[in-house]
C-alpha atoms as a PDB file:
ATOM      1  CA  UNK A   1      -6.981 -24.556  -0.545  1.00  0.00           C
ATOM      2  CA  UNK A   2      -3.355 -23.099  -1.626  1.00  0.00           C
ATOM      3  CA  UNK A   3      -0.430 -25.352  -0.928  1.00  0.00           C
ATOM      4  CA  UNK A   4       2.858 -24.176  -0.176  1.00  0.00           C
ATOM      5  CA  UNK A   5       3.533 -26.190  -3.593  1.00  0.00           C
ATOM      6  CA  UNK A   6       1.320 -24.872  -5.271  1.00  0.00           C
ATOM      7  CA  UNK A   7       2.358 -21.281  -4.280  1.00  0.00           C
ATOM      8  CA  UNK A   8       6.099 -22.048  -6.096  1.00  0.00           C
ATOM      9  CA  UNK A   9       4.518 -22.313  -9.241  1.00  0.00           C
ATOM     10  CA  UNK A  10       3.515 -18.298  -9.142  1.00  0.00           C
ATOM     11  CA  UNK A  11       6.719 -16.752  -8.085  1.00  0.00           C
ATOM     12  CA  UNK A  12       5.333 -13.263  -8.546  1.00  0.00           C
ATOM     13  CA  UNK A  13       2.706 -13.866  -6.000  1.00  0.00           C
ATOM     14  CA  UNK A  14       4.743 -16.135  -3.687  1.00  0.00           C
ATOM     15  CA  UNK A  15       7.500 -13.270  -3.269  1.00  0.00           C
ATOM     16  CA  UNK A  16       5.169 -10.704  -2.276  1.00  0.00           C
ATOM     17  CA  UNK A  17       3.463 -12.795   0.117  1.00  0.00           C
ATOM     18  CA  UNK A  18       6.928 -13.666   1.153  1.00  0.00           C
ATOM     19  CA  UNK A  19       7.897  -9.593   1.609  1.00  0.00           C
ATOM     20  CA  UNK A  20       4.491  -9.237   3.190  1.00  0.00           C
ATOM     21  CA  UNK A  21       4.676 -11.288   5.833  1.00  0.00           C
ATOM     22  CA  UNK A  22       8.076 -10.437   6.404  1.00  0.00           C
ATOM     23  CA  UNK A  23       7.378  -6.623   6.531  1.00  0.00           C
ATOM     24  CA  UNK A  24       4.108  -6.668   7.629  1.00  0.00           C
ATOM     25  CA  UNK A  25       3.830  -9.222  11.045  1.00  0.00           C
ATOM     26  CA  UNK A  26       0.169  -8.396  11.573  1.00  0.00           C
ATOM     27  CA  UNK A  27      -0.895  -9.462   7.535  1.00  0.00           C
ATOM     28  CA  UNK A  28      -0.768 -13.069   9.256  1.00  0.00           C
ATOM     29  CA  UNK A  29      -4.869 -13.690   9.447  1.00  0.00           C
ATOM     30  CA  UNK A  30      -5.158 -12.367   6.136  1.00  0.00           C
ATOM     31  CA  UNK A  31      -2.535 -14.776   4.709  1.00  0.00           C
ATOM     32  CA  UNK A  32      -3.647 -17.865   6.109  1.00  0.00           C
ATOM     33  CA  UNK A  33      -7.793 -17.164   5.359  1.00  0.00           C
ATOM     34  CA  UNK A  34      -6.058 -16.677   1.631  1.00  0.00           C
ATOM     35  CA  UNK A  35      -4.452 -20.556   1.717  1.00  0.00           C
ATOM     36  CA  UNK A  36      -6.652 -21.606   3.565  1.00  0.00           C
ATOM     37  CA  UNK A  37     -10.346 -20.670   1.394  1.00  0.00           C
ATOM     38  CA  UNK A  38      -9.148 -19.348  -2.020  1.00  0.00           C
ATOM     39  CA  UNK A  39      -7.577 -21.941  -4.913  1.00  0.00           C
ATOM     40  CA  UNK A  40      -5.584 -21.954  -8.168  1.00  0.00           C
ATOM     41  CA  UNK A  41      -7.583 -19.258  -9.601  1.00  0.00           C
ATOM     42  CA  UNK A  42      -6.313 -16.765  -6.568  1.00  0.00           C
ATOM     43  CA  UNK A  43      -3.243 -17.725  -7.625  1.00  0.00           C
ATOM     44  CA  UNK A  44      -3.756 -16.884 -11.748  1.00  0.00           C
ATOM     45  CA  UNK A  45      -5.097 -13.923 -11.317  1.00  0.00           C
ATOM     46  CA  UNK A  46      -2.732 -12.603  -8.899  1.00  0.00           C
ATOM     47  CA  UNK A  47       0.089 -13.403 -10.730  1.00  0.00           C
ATOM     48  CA  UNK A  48      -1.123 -11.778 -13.852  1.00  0.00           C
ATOM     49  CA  UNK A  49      -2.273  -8.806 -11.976  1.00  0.00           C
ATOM     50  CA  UNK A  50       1.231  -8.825 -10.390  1.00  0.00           C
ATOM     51  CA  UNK A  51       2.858  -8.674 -14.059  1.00  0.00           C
ATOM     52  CA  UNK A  52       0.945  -6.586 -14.957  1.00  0.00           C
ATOM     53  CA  UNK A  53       1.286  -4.129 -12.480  1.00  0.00           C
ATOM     54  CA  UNK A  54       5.219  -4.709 -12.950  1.00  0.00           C
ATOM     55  CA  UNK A  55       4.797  -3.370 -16.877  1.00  0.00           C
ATOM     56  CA  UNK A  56       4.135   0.137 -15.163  1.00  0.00           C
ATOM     57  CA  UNK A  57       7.434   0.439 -13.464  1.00  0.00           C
ATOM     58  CA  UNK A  58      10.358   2.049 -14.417  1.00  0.00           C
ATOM     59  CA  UNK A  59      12.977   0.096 -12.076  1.00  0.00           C
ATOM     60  CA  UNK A  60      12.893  -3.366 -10.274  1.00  0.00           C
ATOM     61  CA  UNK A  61      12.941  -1.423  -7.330  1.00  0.00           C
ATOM     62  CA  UNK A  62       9.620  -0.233  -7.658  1.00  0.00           C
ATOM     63  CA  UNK A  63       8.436  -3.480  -6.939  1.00  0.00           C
ATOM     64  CA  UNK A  64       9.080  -3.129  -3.256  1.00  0.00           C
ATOM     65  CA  UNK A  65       8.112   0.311  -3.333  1.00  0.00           C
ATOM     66  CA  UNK A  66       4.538  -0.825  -4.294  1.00  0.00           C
ATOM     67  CA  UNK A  67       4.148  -3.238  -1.885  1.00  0.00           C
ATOM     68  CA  UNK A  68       5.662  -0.730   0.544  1.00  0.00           C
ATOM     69  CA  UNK A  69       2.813   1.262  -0.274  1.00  0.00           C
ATOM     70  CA  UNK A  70       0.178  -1.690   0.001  1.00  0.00           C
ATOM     71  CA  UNK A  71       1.772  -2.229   3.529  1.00  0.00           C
ATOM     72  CA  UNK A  72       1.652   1.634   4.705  1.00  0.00           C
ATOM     73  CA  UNK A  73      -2.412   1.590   2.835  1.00  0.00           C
ATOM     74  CA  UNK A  74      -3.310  -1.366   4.955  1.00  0.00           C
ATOM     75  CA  UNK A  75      -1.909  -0.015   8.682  1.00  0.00           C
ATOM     76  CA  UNK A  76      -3.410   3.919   7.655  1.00  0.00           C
ATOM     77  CA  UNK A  77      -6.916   1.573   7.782  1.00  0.00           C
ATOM     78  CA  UNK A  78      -6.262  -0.067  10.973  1.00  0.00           C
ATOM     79  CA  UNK A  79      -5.167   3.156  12.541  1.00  0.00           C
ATOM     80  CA  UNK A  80      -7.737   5.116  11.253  1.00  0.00           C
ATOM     81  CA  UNK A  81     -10.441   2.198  11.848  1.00  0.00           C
ATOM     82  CA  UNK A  82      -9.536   1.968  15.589  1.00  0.00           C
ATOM     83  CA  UNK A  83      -9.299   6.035  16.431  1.00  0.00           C
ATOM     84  CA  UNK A  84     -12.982   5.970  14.538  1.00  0.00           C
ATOM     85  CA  UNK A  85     -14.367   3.543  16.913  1.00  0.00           C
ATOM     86  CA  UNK A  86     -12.840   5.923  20.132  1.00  0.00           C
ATOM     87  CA  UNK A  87     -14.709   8.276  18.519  1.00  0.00           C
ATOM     88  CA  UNK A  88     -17.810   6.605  16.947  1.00  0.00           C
ATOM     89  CA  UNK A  89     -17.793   9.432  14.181  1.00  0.00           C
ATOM     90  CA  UNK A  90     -15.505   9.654  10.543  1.00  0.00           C
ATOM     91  CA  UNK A  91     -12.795  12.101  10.685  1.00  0.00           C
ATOM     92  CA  UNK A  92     -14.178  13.949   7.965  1.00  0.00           C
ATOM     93  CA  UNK A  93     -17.437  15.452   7.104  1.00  0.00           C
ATOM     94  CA  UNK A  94     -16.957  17.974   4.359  1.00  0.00           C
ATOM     95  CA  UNK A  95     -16.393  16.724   0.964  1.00  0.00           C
ATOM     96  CA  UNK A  96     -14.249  20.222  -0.347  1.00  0.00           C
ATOM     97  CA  UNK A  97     -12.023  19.112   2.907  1.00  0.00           C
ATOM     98  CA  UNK A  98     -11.435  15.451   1.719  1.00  0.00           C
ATOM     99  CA  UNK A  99     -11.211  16.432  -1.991  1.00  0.00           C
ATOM    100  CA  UNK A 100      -8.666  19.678  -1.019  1.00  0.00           C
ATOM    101  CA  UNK A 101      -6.258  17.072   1.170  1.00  0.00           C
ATOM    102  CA  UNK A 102      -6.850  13.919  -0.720  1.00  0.00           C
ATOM    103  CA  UNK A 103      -7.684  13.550  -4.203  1.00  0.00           C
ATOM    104  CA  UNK A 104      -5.896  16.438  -5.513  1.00  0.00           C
ATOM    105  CA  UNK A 105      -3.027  15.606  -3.605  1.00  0.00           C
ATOM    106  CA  UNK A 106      -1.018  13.983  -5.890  1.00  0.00           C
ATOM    107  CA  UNK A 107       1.530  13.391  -2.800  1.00  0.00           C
ATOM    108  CA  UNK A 108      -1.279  11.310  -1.083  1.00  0.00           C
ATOM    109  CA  UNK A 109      -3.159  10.140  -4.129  1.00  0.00           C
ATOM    110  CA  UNK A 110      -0.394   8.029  -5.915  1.00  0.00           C
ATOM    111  CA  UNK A 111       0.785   5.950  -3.784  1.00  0.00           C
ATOM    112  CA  UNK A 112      -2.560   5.135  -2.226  1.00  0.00           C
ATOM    113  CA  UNK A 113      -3.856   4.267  -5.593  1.00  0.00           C
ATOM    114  CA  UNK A 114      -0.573   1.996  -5.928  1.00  0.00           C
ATOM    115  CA  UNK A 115      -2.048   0.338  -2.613  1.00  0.00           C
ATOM    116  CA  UNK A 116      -5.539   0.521  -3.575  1.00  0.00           C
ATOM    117  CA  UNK A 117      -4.450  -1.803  -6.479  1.00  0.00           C
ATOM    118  CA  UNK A 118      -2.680  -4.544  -4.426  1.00  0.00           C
ATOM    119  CA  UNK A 119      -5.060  -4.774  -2.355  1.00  0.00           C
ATOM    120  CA  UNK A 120      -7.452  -6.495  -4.941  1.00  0.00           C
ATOM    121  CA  UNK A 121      -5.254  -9.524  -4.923  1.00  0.00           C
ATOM    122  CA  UNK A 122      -3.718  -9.184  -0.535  1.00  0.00           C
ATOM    123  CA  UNK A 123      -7.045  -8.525   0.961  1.00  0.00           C
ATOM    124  CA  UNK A 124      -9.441 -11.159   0.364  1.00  0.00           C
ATOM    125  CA  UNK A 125     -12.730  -9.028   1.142  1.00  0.00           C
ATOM    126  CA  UNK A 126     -11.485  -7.472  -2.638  1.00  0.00           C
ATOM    127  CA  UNK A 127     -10.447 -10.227  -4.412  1.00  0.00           C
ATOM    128  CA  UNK A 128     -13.943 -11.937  -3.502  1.00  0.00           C
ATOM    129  CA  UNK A 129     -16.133  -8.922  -4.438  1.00  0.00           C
ATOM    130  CA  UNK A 130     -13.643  -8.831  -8.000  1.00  0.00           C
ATOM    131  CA  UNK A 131     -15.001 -12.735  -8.253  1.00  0.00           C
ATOM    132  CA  UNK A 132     -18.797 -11.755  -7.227  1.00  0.00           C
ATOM    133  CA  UNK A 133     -18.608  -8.614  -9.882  1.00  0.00           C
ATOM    134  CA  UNK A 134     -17.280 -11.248 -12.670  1.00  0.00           C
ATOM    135  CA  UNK A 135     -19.958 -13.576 -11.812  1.00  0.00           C
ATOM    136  CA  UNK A 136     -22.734 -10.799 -12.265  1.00  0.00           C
ATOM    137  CA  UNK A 137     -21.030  -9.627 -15.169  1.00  0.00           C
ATOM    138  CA  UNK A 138     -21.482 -12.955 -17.019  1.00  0.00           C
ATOM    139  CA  UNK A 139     -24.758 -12.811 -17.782  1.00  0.00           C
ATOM    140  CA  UNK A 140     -24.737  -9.268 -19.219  1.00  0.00           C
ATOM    141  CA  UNK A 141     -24.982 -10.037 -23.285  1.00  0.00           C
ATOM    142  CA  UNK A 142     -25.685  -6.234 -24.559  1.00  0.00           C
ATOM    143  CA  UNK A 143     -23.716  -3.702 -23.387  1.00  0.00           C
ATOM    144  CA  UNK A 144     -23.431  -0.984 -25.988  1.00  0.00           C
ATOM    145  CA  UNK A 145     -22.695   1.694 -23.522  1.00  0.00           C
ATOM    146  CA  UNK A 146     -21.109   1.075 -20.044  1.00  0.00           C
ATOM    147  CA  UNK A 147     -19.700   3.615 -17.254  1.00  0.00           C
ATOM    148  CA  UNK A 148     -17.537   3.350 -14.289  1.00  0.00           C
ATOM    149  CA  UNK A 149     -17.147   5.795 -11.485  1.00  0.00           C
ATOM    150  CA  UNK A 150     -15.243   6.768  -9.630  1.00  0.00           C
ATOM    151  CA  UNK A 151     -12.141   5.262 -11.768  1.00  0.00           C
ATOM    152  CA  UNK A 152      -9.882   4.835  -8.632  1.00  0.00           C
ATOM    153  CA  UNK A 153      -7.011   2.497  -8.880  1.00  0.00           C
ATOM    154  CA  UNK A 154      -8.662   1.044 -12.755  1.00  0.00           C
ATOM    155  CA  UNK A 155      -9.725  -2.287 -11.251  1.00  0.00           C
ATOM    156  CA  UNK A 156     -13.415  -2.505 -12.473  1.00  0.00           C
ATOM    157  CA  UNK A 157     -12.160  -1.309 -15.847  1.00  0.00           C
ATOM    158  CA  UNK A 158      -9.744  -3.757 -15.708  1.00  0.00           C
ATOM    159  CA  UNK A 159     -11.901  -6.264 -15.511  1.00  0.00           C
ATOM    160  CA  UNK A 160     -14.682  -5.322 -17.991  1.00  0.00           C
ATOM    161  CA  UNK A 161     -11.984  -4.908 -20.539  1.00  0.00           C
ATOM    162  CA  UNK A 162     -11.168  -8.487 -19.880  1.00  0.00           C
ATOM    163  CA  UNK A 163     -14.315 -10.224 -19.623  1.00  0.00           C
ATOM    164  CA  UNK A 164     -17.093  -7.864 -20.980  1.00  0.00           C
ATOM    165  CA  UNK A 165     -18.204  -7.173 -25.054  1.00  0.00           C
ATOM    166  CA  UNK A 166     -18.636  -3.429 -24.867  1.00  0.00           C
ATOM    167  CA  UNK A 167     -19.112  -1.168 -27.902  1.00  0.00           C
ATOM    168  CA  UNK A 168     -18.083   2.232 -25.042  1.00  0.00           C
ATOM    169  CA  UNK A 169     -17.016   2.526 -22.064  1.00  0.00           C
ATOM    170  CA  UNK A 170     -16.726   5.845 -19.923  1.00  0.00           C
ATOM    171  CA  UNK A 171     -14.745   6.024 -17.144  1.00  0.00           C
ATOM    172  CA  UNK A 172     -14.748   9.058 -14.811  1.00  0.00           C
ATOM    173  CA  UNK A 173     -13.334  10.718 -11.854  1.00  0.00           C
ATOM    174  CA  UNK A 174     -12.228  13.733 -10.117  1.00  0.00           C
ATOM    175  CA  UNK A 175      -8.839  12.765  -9.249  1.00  0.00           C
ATOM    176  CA  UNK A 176      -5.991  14.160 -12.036  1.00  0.00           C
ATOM    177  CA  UNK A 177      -3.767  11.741 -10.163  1.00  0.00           C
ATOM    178  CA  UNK A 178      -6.077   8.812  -9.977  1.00  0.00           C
ATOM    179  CA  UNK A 179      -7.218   9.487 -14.021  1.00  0.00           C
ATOM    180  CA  UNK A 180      -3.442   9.327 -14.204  1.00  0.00           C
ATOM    181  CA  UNK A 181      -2.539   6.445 -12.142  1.00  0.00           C
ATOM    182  CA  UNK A 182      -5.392   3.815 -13.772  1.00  0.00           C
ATOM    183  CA  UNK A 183      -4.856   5.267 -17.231  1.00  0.00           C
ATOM    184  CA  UNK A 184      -1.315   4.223 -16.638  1.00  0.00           C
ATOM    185  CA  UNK A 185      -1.969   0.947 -15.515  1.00  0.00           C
ATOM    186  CA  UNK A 186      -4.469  -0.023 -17.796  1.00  0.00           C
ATOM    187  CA  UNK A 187      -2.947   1.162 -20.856  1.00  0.00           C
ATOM    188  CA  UNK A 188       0.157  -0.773 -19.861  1.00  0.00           C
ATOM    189  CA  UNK A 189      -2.253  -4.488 -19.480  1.00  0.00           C
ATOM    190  CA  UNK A 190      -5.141  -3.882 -20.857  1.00  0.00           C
ATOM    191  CA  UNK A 191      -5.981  -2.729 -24.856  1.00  0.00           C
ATOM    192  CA  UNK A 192      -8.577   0.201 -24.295  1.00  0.00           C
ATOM    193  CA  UNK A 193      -9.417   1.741 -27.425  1.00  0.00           C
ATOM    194  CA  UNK A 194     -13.129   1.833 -26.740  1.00  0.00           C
ATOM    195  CA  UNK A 195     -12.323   3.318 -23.695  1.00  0.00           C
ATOM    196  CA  UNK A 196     -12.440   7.129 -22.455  1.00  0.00           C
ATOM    197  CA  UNK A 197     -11.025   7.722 -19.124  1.00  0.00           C
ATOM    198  CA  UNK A 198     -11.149  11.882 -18.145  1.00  0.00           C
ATOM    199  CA  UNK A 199     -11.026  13.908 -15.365  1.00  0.00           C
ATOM    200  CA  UNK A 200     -14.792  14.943 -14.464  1.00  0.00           C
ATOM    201  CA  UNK A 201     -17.701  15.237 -12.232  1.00  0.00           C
ATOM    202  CA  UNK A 202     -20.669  12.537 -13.018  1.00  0.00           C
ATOM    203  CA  UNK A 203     -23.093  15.483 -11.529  1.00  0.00           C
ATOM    204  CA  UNK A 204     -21.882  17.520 -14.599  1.00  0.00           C
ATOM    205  CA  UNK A 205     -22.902  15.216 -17.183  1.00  0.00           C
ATOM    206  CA  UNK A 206     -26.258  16.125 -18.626  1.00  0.00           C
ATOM    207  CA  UNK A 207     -27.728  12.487 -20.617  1.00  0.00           C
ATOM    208  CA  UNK A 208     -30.550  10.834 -19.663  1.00  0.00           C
ATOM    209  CA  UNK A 209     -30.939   6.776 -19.572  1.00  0.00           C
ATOM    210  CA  UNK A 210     -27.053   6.296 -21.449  1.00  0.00           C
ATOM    211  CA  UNK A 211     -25.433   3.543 -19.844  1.00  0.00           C
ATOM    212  CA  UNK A 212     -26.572  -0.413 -19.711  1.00  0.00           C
ATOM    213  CA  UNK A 213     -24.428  -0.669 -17.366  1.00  0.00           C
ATOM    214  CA  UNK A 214     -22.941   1.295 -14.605  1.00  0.00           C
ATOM    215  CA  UNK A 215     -20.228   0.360 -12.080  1.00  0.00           C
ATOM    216  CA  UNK A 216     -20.278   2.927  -8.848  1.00  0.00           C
ATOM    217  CA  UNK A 217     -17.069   1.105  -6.454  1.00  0.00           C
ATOM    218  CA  UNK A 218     -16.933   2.646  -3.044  1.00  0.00           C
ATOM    219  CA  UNK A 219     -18.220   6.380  -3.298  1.00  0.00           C
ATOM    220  CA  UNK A 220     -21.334   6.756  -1.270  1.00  0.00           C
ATOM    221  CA  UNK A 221     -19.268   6.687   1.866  1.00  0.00           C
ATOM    222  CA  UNK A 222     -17.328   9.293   0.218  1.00  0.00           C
ATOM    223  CA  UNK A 223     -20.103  12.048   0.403  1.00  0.00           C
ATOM    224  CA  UNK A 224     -21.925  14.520   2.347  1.00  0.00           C
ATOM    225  CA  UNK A 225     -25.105  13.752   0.364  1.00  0.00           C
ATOM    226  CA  UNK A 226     -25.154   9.761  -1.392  1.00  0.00           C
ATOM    227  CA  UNK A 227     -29.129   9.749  -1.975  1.00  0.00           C
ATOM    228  CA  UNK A 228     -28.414  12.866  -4.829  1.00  0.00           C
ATOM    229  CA  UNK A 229     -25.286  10.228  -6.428  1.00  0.00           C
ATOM    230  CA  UNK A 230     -27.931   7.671  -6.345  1.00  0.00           C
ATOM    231  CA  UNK A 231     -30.589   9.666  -8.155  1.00  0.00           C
ATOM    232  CA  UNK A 232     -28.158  10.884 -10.369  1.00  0.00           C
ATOM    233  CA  UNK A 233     -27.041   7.280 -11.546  1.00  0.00           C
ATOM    234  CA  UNK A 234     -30.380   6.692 -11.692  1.00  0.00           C
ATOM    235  CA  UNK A 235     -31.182   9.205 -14.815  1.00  0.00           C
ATOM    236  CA  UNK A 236     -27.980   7.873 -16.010  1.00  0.00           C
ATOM    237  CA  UNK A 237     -29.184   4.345 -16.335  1.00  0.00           C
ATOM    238  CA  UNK A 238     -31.218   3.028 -19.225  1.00  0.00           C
ATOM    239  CA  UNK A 239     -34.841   1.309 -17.721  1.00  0.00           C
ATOM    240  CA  UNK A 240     -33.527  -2.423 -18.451  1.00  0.00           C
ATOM    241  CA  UNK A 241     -29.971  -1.364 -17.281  1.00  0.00           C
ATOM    242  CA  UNK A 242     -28.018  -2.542 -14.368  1.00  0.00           C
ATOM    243  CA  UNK A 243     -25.778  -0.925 -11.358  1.00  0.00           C
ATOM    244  CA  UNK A 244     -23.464  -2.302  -9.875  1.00  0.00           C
ATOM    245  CA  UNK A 245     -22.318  -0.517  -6.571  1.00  0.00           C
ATOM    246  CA  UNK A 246     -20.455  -1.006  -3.383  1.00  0.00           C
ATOM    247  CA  UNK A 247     -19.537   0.611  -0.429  1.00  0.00           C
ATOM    248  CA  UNK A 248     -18.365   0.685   2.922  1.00  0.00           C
ATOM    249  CA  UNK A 249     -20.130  -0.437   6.390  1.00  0.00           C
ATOM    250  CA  UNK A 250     -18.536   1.139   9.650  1.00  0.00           C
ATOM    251  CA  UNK A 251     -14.984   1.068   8.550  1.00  0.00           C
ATOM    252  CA  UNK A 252     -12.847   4.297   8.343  1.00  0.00           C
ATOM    253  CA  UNK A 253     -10.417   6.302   5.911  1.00  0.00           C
ATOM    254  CA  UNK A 254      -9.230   9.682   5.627  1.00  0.00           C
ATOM    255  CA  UNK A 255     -11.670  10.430   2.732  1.00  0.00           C
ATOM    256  CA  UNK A 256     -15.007   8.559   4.208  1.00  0.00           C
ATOM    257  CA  UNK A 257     -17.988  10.645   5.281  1.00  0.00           C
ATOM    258  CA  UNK A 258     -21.252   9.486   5.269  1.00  0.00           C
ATOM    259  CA  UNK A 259     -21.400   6.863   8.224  1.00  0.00           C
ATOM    260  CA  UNK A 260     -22.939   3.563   7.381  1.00  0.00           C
ATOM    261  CA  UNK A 261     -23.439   1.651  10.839  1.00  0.00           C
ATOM    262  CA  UNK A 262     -24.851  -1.746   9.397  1.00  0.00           C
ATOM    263  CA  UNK A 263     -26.336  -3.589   5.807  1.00  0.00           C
ATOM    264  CA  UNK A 264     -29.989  -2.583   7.144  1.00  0.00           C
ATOM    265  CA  UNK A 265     -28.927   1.176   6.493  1.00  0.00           C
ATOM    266  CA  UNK A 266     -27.581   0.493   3.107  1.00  0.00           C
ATOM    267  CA  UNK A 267     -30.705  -1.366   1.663  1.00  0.00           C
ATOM    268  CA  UNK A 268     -33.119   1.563   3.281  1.00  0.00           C
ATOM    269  CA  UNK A 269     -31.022   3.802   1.232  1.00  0.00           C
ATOM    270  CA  UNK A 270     -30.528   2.095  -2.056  1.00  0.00           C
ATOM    271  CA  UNK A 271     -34.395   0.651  -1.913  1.00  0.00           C
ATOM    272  CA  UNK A 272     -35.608   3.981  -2.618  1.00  0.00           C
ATOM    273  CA  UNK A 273     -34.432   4.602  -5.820  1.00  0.00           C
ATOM    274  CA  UNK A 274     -33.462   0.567  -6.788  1.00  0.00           C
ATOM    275  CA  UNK A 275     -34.748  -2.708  -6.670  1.00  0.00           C
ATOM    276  CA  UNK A 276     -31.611  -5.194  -4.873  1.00  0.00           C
ATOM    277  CA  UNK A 277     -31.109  -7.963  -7.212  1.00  0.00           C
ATOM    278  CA  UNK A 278     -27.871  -9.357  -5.625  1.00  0.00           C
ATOM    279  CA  UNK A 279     -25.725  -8.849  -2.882  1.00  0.00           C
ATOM    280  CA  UNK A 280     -22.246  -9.870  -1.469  1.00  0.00           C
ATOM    281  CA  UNK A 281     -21.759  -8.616   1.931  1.00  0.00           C
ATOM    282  CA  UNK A 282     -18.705  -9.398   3.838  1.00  0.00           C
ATOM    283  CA  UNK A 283     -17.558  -8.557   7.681  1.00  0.00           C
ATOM    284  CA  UNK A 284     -13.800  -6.799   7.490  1.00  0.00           C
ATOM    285  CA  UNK A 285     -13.406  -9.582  10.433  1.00  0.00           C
ATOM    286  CA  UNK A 286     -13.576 -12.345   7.350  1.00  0.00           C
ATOM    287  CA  UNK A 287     -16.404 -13.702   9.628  1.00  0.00           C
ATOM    288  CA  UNK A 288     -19.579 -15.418   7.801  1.00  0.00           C
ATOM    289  CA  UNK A 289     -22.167 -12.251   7.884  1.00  0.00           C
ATOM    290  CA  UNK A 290     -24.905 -12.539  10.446  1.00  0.00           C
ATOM    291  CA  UNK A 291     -28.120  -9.525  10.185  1.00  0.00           C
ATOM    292  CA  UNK A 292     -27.921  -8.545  13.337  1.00  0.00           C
ATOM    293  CA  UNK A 293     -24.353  -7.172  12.775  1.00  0.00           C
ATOM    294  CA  UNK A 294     -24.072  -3.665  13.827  1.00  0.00           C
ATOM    295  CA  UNK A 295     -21.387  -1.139  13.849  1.00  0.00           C
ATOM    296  CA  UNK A 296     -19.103  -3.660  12.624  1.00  0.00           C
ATOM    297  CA  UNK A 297     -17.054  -2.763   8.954  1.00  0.00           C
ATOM    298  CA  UNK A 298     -18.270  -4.702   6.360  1.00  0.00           C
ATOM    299  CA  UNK A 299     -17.668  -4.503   2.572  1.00  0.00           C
ATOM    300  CA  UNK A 300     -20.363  -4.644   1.458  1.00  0.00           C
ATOM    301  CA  UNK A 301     -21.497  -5.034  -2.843  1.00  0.00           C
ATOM    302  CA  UNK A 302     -24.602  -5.192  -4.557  1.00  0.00           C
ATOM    303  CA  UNK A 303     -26.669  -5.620  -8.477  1.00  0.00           C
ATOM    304  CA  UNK A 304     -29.287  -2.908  -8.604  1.00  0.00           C
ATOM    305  CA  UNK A 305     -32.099  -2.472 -10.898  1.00  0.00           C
ATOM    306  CA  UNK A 306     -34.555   0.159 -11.789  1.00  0.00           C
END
């Protein structure tokens, strides 16, 4: 539990929750679960996520501008999330569409990257999966080789950097403006000399069994076709090696595709190339997950294994 005195002694993160809820009436639920379930460790790594974030700007007034753009990625989901269930389909189902309008937009791309970012710390569905993918990482002794796609706003980078002996690690993704917008970030926080972040497709590299470790965040709702990703991370995965992977149940964006309506669909998928070692599934709704939940949006993360 997070006191209100407790909150003073992080000024970073008490003054955005204070602009948040101030700008942003309906954040209120997401605020109080916060105080209410997460502790002094919220609070530390928010506030050095905060700083570090800051160390990227070029004026104080960018500050607002970021959490503008936190505020502005949050309501785009609740639009989008609501027209989707009028509908019952994405709005989206061709990837050269979503790539053409999104990711080499750098118009759309940077600031949702900017909001993509905050949102690790202001909703707590992402701040608890950054907390399950640290505890799974813990346990991970010898990693000579690791790889993270799609980069996206730098988080799981961020965090291996931080907490993870690695001797390489290759981060990839499509997006000029998100390769731009991580590199930035994490270059600013983070020292990443055995680190290569580029602009490329993971279906275009061509080794076999590479990585110890590979970190997939959110991109099988992103395609036409996620079984081929998953086969393809498979070559790309040494025998003893691990995945780590999460995606998206039910819950909309401009750039999701394939249509996940519940965890059972997931595991059918993933089971046929990986065994599930772990998983951390949690209901948008921040209520306790129940498996008969269907067609409800779920975050949902996972440790795979060959």
């Amino acid at each position: 539990m997070i006191s209100k005195e407790l909150l003073q002694k992080y000024p970073l993160t008490k003054n955005a929750f204070d602009y948040i809820n101030r700008v942003f009436f309906i954040y209120e639920k997401s605020y109080f679960h916060i105080m209410a379930n997460f502790d002094e460790d919220y609070l530390k790594f928010s506030e050095e996520l905060i700083s570090n974030i800051k160390k990227t700007y070029v004026s104080r007034d960018q500050e607002t501008i970021g959490l503008d753009a936190f505020i502005k990625f949050s309501y785009e989901f609740l639009f989008q999330q609501v027209e989707f269930v009028k509908r019952g389909t994405y709005q989206s189902s061709s990837f050269k569409e979503v790539a053409d309008s999104v990711y080499f937009s750098e118009e759309v791309m940077m600031p949702y990257m900017e909001g993509l970012l905050y949102s690790q710390i202001f909703w707590p569905n992402h701040y608890k999966f950054g907390q399950y993918f640290l505890k799974e990482l813990a346990p991970l002794k010898n990693v000579s080789r690791a790889m993270d796609v799609p980069i996206g706003d730098g988080i799981f980078v961020y965090y291996m950097i931080k907490n993870l002996a690695f001797q390489r690690l290759d981060a990839f993704d499509i997006s000029a403006h998100a390769v731009k917008f991580s590199s930035n970030f994490l270059k600013k926080s983070c020292n990443v000399n055995n680190v290569n972040i580029s602009i490329r497709n993971v279906f275009d590299l061509t080794g076999q069994k590479e990585y110890d470790l590979i970190v997939c965040g959110e991109l099988l709702e992103h395609l036409e076709n996620p079984v081929e990703m998953l086969k393809k991370l498979k070559s790309l995965l040494k025998d003893d090696g691990t995945l780590f992977l999460t995606t998206a149940i039910y819950a909309a964006a401009a750039d999701h595709i394939y249509l996940f309506n519940n965890v059972a669909e997931v595991r059918t998928m993933l089971s046929e190339e990986f065994k599930i070692t772990s998983e951390c599934i949690l209901p948008l709704s921040l209520k306790e997950y129940h498996p008969e939940m269907n067609k409800e949006a779920i975050n949902y993360a996972c440790v795979l294994k060959k």
